[in-house]
Protein backbone atom coordinates (compact mmCIF):
# COMPACT_ATOMS: atom_id res chain seq x y z
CA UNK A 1 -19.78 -7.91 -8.31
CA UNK A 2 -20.03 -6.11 -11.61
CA UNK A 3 -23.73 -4.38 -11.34
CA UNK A 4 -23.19 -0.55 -11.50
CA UNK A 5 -26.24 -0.22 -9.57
CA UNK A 6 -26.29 0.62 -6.06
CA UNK A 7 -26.38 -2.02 -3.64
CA UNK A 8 -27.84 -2.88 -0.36
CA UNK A 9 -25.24 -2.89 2.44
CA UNK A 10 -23.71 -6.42 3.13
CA UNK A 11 -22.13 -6.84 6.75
CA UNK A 12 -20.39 -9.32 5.64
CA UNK A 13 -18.24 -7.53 2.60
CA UNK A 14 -17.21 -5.15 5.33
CA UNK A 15 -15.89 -7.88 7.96
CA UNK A 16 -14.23 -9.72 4.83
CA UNK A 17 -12.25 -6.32 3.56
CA UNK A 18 -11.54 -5.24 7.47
CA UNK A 19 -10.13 -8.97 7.84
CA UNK A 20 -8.10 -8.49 4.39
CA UNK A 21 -7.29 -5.00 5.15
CA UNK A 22 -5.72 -6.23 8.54
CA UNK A 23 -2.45 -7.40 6.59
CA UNK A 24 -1.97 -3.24 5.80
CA UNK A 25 -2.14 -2.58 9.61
CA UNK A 26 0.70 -5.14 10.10
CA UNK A 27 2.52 -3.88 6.95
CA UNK A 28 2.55 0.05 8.42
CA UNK A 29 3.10 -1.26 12.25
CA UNK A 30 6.16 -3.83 10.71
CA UNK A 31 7.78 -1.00 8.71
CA UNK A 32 7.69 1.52 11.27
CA UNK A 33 8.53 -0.57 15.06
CA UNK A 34 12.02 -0.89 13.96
CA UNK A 35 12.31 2.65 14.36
CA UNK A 36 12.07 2.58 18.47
CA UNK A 37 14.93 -0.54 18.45
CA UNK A 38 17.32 0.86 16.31
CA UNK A 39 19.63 2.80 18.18
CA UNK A 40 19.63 0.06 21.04
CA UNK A 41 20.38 -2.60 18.31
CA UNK A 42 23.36 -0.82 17.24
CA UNK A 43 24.66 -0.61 19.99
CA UNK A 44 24.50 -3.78 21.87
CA UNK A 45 26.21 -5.72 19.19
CA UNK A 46 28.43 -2.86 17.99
CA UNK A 47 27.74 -2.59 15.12
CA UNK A 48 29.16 -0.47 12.12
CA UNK A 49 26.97 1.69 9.92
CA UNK A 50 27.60 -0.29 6.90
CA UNK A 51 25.68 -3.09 8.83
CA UNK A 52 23.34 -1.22 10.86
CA UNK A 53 21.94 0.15 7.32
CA UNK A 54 21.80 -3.41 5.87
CA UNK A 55 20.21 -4.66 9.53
CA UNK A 56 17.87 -1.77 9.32
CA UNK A 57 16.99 -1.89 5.19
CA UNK A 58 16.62 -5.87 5.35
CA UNK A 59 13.07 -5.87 5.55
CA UNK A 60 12.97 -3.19 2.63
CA UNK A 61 14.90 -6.09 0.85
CA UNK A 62 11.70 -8.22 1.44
CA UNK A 63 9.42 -6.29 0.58
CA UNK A 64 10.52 -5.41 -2.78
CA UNK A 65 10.96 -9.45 -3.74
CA UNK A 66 7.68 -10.05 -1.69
CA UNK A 67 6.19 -7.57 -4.12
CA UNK A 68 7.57 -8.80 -7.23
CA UNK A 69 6.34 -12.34 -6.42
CA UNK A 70 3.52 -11.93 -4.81
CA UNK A 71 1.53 -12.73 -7.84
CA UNK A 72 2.13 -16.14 -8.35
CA UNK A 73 1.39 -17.53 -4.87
CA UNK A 74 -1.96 -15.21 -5.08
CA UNK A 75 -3.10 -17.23 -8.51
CA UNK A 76 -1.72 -20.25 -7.88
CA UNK A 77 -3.03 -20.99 -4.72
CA UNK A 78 -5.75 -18.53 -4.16
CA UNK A 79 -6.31 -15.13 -2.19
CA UNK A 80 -7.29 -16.62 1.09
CA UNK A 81 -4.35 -19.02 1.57
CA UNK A 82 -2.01 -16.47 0.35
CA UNK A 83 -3.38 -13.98 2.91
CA UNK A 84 -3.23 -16.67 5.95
CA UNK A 85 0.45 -17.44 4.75
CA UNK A 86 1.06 -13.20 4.73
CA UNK A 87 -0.12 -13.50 8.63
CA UNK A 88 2.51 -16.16 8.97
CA UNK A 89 5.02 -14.88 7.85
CA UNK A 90 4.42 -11.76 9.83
CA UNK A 91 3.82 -14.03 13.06
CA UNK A 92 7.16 -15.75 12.34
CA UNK A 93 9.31 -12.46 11.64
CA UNK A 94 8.13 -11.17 14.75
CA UNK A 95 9.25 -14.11 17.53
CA UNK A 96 12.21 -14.42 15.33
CA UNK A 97 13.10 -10.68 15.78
CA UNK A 98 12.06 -10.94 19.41
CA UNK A 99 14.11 -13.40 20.53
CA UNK A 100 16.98 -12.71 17.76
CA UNK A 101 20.63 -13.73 19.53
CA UNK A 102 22.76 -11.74 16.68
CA UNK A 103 22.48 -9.42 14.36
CA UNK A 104 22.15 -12.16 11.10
CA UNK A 105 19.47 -13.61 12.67
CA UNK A 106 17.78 -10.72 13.19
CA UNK A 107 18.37 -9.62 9.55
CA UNK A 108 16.66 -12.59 8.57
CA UNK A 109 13.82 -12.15 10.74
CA UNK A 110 13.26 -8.83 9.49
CA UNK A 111 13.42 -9.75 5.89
CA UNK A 112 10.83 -12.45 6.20
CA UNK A 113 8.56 -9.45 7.62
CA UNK A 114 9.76 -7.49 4.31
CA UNK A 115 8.42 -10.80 2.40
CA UNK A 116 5.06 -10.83 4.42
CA UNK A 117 4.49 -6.63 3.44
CA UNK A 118 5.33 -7.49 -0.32
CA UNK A 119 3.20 -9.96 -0.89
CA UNK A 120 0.34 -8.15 0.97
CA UNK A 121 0.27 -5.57 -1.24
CA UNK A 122 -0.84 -7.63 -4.01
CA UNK A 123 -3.07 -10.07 -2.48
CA UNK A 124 -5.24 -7.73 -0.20
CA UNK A 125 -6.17 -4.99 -2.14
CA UNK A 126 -6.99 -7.48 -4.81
CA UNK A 127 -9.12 -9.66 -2.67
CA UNK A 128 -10.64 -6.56 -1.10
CA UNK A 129 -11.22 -5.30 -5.01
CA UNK A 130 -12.78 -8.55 -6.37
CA UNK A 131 -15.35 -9.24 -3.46
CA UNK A 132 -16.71 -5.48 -3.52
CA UNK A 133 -20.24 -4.41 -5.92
CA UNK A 134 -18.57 -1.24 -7.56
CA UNK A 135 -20.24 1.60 -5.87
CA UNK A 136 -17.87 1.13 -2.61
CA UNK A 137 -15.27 -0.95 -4.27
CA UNK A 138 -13.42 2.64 -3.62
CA UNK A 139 -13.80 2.66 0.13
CA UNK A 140 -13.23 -1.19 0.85
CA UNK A 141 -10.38 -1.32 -0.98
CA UNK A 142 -9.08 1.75 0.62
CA UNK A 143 -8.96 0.46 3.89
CA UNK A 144 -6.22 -1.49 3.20
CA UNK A 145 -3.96 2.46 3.50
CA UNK A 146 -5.88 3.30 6.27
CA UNK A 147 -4.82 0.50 8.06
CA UNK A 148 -1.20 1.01 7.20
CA UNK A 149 -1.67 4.37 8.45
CA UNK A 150 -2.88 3.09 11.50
CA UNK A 151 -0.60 0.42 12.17
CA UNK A 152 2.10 3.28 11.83
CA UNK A 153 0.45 5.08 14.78
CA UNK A 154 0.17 2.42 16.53
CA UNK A 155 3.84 0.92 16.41
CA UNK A 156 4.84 4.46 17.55
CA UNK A 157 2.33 4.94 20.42
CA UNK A 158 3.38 0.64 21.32
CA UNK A 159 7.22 1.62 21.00
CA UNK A 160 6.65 4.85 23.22
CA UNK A 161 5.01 2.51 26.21
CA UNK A 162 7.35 -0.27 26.09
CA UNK A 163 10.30 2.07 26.30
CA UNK A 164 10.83 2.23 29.65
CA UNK A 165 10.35 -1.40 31.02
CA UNK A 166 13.99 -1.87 30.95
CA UNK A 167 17.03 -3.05 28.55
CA UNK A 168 14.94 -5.72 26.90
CA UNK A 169 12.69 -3.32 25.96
CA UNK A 170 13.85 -3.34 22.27
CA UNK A 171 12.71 -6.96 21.83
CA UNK A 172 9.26 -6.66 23.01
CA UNK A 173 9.06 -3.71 20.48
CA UNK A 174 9.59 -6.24 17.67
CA UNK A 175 8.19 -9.33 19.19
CA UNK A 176 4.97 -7.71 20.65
CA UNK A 177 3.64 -7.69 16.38
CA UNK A 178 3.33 -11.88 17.13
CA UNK A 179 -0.24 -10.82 19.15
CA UNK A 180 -1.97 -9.12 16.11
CA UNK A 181 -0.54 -11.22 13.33
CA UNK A 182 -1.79 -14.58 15.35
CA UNK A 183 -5.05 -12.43 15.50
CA UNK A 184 -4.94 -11.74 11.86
CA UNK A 185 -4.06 -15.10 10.67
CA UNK A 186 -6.54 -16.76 12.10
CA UNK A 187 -9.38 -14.33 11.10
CA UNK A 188 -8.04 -15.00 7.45
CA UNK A 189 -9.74 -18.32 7.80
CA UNK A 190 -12.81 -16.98 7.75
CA UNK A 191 -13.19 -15.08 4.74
CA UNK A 192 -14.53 -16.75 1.75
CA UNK A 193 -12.55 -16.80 -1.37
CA UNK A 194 -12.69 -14.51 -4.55
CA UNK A 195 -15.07 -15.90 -6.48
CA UNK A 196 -13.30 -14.34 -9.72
CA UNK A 197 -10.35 -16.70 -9.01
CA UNK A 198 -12.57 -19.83 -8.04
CA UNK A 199 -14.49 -19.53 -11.38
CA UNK A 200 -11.05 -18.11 -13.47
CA UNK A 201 -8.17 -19.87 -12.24
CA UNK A 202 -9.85 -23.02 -10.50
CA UNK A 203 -12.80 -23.11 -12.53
CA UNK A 204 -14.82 -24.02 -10.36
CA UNK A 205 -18.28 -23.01 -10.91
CA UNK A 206 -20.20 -24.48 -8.48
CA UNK A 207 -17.82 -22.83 -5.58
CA UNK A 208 -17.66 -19.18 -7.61
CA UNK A 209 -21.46 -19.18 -7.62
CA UNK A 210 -21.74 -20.30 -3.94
CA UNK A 211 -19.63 -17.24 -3.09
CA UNK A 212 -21.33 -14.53 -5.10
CA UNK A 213 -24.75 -16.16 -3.42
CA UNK A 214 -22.65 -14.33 0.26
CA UNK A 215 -21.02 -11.50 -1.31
CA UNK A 216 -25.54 -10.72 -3.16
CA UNK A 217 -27.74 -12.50 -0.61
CA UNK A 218 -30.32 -10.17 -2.30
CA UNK A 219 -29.99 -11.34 -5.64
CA UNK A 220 -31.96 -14.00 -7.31
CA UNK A 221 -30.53 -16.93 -8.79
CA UNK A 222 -30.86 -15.70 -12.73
CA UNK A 223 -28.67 -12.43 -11.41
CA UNK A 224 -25.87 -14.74 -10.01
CA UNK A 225 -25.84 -16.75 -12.74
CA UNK A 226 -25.88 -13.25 -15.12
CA UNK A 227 -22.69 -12.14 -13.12
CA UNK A 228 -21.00 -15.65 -13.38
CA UNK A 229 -21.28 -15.43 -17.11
CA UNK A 230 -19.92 -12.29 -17.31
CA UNK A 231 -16.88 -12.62 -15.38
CA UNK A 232 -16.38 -16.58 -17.06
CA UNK A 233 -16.95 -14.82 -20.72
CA UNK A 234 -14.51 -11.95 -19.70
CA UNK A 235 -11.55 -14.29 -18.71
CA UNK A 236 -12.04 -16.54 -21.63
CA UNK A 237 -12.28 -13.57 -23.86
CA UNK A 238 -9.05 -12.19 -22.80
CA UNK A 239 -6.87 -15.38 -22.51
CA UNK A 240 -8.09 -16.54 -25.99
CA UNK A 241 -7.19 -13.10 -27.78
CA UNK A 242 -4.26 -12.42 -25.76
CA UNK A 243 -1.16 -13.88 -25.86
CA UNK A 244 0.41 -13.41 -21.62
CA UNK A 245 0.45 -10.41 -19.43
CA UNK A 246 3.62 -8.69 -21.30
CA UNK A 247 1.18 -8.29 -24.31
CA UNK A 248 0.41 -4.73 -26.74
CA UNK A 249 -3.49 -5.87 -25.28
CA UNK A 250 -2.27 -5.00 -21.44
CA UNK A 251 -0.01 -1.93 -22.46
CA UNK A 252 -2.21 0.42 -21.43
CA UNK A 253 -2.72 -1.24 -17.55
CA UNK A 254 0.83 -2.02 -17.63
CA UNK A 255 1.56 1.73 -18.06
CA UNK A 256 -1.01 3.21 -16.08
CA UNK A 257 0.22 1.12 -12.76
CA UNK A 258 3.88 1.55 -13.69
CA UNK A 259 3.55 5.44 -13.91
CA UNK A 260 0.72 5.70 -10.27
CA UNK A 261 3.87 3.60 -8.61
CA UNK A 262 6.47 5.86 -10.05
CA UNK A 263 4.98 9.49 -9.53
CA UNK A 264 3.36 7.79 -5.64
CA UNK A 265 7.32 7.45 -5.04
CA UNK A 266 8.69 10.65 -7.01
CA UNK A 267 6.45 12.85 -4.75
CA UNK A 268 9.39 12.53 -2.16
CA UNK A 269 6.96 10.81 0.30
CA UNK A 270 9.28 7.99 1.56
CA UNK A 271 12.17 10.75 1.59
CA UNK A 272 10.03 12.83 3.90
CA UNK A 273 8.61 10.07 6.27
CA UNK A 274 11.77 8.24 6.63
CA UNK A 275 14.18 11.78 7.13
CA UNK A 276 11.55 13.97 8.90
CA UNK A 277 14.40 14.55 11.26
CA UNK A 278 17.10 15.08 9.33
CA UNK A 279 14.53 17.68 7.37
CA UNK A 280 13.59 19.09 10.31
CA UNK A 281 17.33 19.91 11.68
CA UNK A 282 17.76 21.81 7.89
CA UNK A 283 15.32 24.35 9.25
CA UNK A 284 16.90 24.88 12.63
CA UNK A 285 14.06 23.08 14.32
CA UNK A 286 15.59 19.50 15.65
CA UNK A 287 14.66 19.70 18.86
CA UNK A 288 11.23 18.96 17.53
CA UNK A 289 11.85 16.97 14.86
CA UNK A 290 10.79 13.36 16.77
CA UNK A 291 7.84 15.16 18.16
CA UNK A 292 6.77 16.13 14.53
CA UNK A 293 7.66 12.70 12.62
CA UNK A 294 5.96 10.23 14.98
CA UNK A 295 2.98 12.66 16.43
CA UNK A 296 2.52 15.50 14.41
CA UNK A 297 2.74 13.86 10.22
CA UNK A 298 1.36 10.77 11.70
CA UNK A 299 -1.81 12.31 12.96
CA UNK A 300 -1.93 14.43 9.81
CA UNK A 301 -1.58 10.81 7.31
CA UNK A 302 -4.21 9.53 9.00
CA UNK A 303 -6.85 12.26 9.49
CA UNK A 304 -6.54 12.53 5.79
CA UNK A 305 -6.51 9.06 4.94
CA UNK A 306 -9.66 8.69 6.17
CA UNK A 307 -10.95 11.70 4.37
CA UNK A 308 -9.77 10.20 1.14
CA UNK A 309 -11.08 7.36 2.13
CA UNK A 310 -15.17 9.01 2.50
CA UNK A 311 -14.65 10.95 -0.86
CA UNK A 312 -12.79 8.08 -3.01
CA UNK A 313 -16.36 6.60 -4.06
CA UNK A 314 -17.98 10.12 -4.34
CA UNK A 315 -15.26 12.17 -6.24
CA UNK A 316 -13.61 9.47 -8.16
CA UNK A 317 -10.13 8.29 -7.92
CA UNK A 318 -9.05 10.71 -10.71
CA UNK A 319 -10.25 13.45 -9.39
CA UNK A 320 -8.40 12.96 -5.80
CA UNK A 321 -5.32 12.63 -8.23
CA UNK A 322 -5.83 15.96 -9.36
CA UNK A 323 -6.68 17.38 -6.17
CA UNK A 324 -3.11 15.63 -4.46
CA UNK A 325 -1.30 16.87 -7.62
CA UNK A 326 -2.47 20.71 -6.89
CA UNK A 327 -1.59 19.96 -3.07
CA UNK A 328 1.61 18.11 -3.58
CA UNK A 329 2.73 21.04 -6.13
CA UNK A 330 1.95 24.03 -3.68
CA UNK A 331 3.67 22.42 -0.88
CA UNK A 332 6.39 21.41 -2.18
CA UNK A 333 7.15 24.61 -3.89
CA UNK A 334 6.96 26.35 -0.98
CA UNK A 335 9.30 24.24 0.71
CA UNK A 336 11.70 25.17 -2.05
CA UNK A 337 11.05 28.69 -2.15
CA UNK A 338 11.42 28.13 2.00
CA UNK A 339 15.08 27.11 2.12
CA UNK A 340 15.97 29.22 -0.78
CA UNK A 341 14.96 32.24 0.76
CA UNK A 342 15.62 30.94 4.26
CA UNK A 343 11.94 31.27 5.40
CA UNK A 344 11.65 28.52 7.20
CA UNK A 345 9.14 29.01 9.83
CA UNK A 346 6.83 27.86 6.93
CA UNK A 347 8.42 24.22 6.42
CA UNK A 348 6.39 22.37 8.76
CA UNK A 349 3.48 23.58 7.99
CA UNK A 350 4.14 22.70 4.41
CA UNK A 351 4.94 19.49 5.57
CA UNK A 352 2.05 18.74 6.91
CA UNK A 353 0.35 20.28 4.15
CA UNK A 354 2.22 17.98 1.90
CA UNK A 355 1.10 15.06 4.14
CA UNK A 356 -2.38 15.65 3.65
CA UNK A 357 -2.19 16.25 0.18
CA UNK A 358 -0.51 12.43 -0.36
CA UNK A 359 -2.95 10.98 1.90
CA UNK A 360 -5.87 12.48 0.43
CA UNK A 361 -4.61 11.85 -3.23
CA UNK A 362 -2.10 9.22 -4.05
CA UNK A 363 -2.43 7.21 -0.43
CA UNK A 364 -5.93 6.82 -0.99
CA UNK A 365 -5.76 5.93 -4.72
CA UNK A 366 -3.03 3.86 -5.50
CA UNK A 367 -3.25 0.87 -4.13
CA UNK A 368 -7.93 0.95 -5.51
CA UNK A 369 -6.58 1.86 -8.96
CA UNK A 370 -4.30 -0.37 -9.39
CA UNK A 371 -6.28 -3.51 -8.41
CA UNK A 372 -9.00 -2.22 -10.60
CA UNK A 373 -7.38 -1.60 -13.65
CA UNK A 374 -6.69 -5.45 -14.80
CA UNK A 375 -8.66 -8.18 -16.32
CA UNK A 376 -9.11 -11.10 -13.65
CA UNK A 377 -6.74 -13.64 -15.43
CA UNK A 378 -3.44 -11.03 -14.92
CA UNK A 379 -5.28 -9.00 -12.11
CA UNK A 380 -2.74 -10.60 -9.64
CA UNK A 381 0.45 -10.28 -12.20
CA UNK A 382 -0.36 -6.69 -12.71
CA UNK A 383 -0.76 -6.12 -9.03
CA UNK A 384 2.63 -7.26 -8.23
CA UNK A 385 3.99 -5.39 -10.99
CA UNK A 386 2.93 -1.99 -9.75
CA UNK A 387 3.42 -2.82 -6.19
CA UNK A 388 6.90 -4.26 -7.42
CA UNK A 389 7.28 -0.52 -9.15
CA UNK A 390 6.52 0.82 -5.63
CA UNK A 391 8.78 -0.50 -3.35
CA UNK A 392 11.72 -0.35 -5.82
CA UNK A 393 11.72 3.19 -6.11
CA UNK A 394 10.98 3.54 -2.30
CA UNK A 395 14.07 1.66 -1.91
CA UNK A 396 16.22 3.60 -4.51
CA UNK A 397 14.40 6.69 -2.67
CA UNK A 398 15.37 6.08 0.54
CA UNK A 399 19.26 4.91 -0.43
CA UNK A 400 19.59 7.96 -2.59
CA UNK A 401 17.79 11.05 -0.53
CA UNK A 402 20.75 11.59 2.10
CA UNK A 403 22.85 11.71 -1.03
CA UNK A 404 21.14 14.68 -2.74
CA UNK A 405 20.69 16.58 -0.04
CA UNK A 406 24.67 16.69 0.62
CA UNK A 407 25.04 17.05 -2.74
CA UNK A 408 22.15 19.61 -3.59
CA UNK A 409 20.95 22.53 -1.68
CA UNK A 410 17.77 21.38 -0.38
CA UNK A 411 15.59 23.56 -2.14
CA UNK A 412 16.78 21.87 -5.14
CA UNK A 413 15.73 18.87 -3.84
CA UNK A 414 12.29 19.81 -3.31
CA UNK A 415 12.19 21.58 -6.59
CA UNK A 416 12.97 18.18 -8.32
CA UNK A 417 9.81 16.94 -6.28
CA UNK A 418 7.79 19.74 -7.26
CA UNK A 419 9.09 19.06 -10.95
CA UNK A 420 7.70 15.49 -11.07
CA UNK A 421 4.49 16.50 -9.44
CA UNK A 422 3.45 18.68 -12.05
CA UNK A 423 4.24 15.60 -14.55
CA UNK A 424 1.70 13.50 -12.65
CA UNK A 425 -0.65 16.58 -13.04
CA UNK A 426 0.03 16.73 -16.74
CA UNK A 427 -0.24 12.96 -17.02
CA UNK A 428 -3.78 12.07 -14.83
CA UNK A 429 -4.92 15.14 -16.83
CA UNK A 430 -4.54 13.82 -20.57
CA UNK A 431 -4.54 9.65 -19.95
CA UNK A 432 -5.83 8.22 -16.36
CA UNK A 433 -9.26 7.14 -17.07
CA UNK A 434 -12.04 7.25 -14.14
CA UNK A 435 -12.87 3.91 -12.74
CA UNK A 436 -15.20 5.15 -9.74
CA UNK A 437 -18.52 2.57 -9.69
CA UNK A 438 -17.32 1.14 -13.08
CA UNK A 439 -17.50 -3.08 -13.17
CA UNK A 440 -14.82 -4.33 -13.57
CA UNK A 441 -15.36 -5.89 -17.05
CA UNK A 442 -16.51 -2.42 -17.59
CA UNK A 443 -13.14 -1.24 -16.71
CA UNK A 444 -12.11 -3.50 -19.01
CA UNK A 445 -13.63 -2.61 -22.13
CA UNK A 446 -12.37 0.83 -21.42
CA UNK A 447 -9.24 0.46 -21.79
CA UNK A 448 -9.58 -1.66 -24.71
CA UNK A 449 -9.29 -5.64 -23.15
CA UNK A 450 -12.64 -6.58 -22.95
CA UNK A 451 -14.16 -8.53 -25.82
């Protein structure tokens, strides 16, 4: 869709980015179920820490090389099959987990899960972003968070009711995902596919324009045909003046979805979702500390998720940046000035506050901006490159937090946090451009690719 006028509603385009935004539901519920298992895991096959951390990180070790090649399979083959083989591998990793006999091949399992999250966040925000007219490109595309948050709420609340049905509980926590991945997967075979990639990669026009026809059933022929040319001229324009993806044309996408990646992960987000507890316990408050983690910040994420998600298309993705940056910054300075002065009745509440402001901000954004901000021919490339960005900092993140905070008073830590925050301020401030209702060869031209 590249009109920047606004469009009648199409029931359709939301059932296609719902299906689509299905693989972020599994993604949130996959990354967060292991959490109810772990403890029983470890101890039933005795294990040490060294290999309950790489048992427990394994799927982290997916996602990051799901993420870093989820591009090709998304070009090569197209955005539908890639998103029915996403629901695969997620049906797969969670029988396999289920019924795992030992700990390797439960590793396994869980890393093929990682693979099914990494590739996911390339494929369905792009899909989402290359189906929707430009005036809710913003909220479809966002969905694909919210369900992430959701699937996080809902692995907790699934993990808190299978609990008690005995000492197999643990593998009905992980095997129970096989019910909406098999749901998933074969919903995926419904959705039509992007008609950039059908006339770009495939070229195939006839297909493209047979798409577009669904996605504008209100549109006469001479407009289809109008937005065919467009995106056709765009992608020839591009791949004749360009020479590949790692080009001085693409440096300033490249750097744009390197640096949202980078400062999404430098907020301390993954630090504070994965170590609530251990956060929590600093304060002298760990009695509460499960209660807060699994109820309390995951009510918060998604409350505000879905507020970023109504205002993403009215406000503009930069200016829900700005608005995170100012939260992010507030909150996390007073969680320094909290353990330096030792005032920490304040801490959860400036948790929380710090929840909303990522949820609201850089939750709702990152994943839109990113799948905006390319031309179609490298759209999928530079999707896995900042969802590549992503997870590799989450995962140096996550290694390195317990680390500083032995090593570092933890108002230090947050400091640090605080520090990088106000970069991201400084930076969306003097170089992230506004893409809200903007076509995407609009987009383009913006940033100096289009012809």
């Amino acid at each position: 869709m590249t009109s920047s006028q606004p469009t009648t509603a199409n029931p359709r385009l939301f059932l296609w980015a719902i299906t689509s935004a299905l693989a972020g539901f599994l993604f949130g519920f996959d990354t967060v179920v292991i959490s109810g298992a772990e403890k029983t895991i470890q101890s039933l096959w005795k294990l040490s820490d060294a290999m309950h951390g790489v048992a427990m990180a394994s799927a982290l070790y997916g996602t990051v090389l799901g993420s870093l090649i989820g591009g090709w399979p998304t070009d090569r083959w197209g955005r539908k099959k890639t998103l029915i083989w996403v629901g695969v591998l997620y049906f797969v990793s969670a029988v396999w987990s289920g019924i795992a006999p030992e700990v390797w091949s439960l590793i396994m399992a869980r890393f093929i899960g990682g693979l099914g999250v990494g590739i996911s966040t390339v494929a369905a925000p792009l899909y989402i972003t290359e189906i929707s007219p430009p005036d809710r490109r913003g909220r479809l595309a966002g969905m694909f968070q919210f369900n992430i948050v959701f699937g996080i709420l809902v692995a907790f609340l699934s993990n808190y009711l299978l609990g008690g049905i005995g000492e197999q509980a643990w593998r009905w926590m992980l095997g129970v995902e096989a019910f909406p991945a098999l749901i998933y997967t074969l919903m995926c075979f419904t959705l039509p596919e992007s008609p950039r990639w059908l006339l770009t990669r495939k070229n195939d026009r006839e297909a493209g324009m047979a798409v577009l026809r669904q996605i504008q059933p209100q549109a006469s022929e001479s407009q289809i045909e109008a937005v065919a040319a467009q995106i056709t001229h765009a992608a020839q324009s591009d791949e004749s003046t360009s020479h590949g993806f790692w080009s001085a044309r693409h440096r300033v996408p490249i750097l744009l979805a390197f640096l949202i990646a980078f400062f999404n992960q430098l907020s301390g987000i993954n630090a504070v979702l994965y170590f609530a507890p251990r956060i929590f316990e600093l304060t002298g408050l760990g009695a509460q500390a499960a209660l807060l983690q699994s109820i309390g910040i995951g009510v918060t994420n998604l409350i505000f998720t879905f507020a970023g998600l109504w205002l993403i298309d009215r406000l503009g993705r930069r200016t829900l940046l700005i608005i995170g940056s100012f939260g992010y910054i507030a909150s996390l300075g007073l969680c320094a000035w909290a353990f330096f002065t030792e005032h920490f009745g304040i801490v959860p509440a400036c948790i929380f506050a710090f929840i909303a402001a990522h949820a609201i901000g850089q939750g709702a954004v990152i994943w839109v901006f990113i799948s905006e901000i390319f031309p179609d021919r490298y759209r999928a490339a530079g999707q896995s490159l900042g969802s590549a960005t992503h997870w590799v900092f989450a995962a140096l993140l996550t290694t390195f937090f317990p680390a500083m905070v032995n090593a570092f008073a933890p108002g230090w830590v947050f400091l640090f946090f605080t520090g990088m925050m106000v970069l991201q301020l400084v930076w969306v401030k003097m170089s992230v451009p506004e893409t809200k209702g903007v076509p995407l060869e609009d987009i383009q031209k913006q940033l100096g690719i289009g012809a």
